[in-house]
Protein backbone atom coordinates (compact mmCIF):
# COMPACT_ATOMS: atom_id res chain seq x y z
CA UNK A 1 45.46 -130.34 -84.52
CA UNK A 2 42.78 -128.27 -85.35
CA UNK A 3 41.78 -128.22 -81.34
CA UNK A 4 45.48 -127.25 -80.59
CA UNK A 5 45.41 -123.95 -83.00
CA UNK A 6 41.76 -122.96 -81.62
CA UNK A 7 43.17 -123.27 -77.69
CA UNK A 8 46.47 -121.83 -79.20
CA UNK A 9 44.56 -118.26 -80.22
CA UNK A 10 42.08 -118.46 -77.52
CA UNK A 11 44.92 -118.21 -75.25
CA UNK A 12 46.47 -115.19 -77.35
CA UNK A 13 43.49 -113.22 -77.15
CA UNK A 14 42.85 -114.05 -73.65
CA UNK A 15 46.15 -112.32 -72.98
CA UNK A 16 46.02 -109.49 -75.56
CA UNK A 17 42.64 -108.75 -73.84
CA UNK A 18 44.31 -108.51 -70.55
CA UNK A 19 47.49 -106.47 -71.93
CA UNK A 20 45.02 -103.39 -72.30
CA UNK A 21 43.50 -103.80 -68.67
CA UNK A 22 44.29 -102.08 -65.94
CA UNK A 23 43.77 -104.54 -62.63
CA UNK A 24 42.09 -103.68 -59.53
CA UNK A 25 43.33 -105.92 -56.39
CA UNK A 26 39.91 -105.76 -54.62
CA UNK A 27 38.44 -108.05 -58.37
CA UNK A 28 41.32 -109.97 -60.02
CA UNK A 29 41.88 -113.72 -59.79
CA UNK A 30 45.50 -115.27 -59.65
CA UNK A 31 45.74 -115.29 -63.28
CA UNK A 32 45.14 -111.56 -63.40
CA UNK A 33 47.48 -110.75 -60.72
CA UNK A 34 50.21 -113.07 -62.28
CA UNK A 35 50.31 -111.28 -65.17
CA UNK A 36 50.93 -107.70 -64.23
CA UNK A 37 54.44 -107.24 -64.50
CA UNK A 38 56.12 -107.40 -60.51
CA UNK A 39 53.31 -109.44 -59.36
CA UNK A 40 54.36 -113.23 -59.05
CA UNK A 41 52.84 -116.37 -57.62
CA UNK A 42 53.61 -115.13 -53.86
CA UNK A 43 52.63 -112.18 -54.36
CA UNK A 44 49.19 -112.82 -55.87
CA UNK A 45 48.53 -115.62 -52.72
CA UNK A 46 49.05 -112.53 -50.53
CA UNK A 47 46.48 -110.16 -51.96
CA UNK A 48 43.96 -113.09 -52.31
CA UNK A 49 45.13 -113.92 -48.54
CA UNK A 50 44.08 -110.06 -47.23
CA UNK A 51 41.38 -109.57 -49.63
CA UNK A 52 39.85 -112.48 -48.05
CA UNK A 53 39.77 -110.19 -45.04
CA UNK A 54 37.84 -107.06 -46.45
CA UNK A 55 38.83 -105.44 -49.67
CA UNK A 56 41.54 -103.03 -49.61
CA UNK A 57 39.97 -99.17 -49.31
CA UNK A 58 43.18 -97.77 -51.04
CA UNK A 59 46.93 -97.64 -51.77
CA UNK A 60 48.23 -97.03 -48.32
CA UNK A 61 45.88 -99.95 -47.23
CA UNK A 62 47.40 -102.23 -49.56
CA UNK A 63 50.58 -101.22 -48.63
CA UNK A 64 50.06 -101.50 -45.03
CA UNK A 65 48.39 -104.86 -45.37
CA UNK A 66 50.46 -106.70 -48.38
CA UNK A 67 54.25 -107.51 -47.44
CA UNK A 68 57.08 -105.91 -49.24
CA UNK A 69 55.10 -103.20 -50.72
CA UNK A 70 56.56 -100.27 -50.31
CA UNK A 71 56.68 -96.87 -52.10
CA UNK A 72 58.55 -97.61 -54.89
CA UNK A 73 57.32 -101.33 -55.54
CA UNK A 74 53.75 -99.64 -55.02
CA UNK A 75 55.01 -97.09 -57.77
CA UNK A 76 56.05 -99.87 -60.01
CA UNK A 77 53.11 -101.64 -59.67
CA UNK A 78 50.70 -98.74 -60.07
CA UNK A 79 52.81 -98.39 -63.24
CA UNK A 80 52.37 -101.56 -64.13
CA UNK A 81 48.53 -101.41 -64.53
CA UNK A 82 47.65 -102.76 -60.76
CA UNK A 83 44.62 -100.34 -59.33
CA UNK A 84 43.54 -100.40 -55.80
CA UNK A 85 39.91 -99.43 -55.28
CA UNK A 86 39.95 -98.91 -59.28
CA UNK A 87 42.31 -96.10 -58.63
CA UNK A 88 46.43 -95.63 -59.56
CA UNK A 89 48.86 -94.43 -56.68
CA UNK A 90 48.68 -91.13 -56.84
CA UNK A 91 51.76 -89.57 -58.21
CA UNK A 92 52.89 -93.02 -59.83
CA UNK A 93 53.34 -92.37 -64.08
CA UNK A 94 50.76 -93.49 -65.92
CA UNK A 95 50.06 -97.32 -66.65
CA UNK A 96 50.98 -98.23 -70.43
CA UNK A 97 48.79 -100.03 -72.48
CA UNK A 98 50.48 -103.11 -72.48
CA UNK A 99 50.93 -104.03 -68.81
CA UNK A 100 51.81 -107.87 -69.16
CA UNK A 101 54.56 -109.17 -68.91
CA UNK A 102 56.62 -109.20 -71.63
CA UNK A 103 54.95 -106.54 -73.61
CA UNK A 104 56.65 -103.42 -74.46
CA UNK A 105 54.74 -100.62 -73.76
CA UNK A 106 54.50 -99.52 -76.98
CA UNK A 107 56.81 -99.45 -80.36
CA UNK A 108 59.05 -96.72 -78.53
CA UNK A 109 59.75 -99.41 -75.72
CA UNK A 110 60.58 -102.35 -77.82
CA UNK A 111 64.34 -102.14 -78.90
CA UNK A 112 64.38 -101.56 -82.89
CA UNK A 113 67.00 -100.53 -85.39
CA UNK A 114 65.75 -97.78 -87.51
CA UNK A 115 67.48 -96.24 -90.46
């Protein structure tokens, strides 16, 4: 039981740790990738699949090499917390702190009732 809890907050921590992160294509594993919000399973084996060829020099080279990114799902993603080459798309807001999935943003994001 006591093995269970340990693994349980391991795990939490693991993925508070990433929450704060931004993640650069040319370094992150699957798990990584997975979690930034608009990056799924398919997604993730296609970056692996052209990193594999040479690391991606910036956004249009992602772009160019990654299927179905585009402007705007680049601009999402850059949003998201994904960085090509360590760097945002330029012109693409800011990435929040919490970039996982399922993580507002910050208390403004997360639907409250206040009165």
């Amino acid at each position: 039981m006591i093995k269970k809890l340990m693994l349980a907050v391991a795990s939490l921590l693991a993925t508070m740790s990433m929450a704060f992160a931004q993640v650069d294509v040319n370094k992150a594993d699957v798990a990584a990738l997975d979690a930034v919000k608009g990056v799924g399973p398919s997604m993730s084996k296609a970056i692996l699949d052209e990193r594999a060829k040479g690391e991606f020099k910036d956004w249009p080279d992602f772009q160019k090499r990654v299927k179905g990114v585009g402007e705007k799902r680049a601009a999402k993603l850059s949003e998201a917390g994904l960085v090509v080459a360590g760097k945002p798309l330029a012109g693409a807001a800011a990435a929040p702190k919490a970039a996982v999935k399922g993580k507002p943003a910050d208390a403004k994001a997360a639907p409250a009732a206040r009165m």
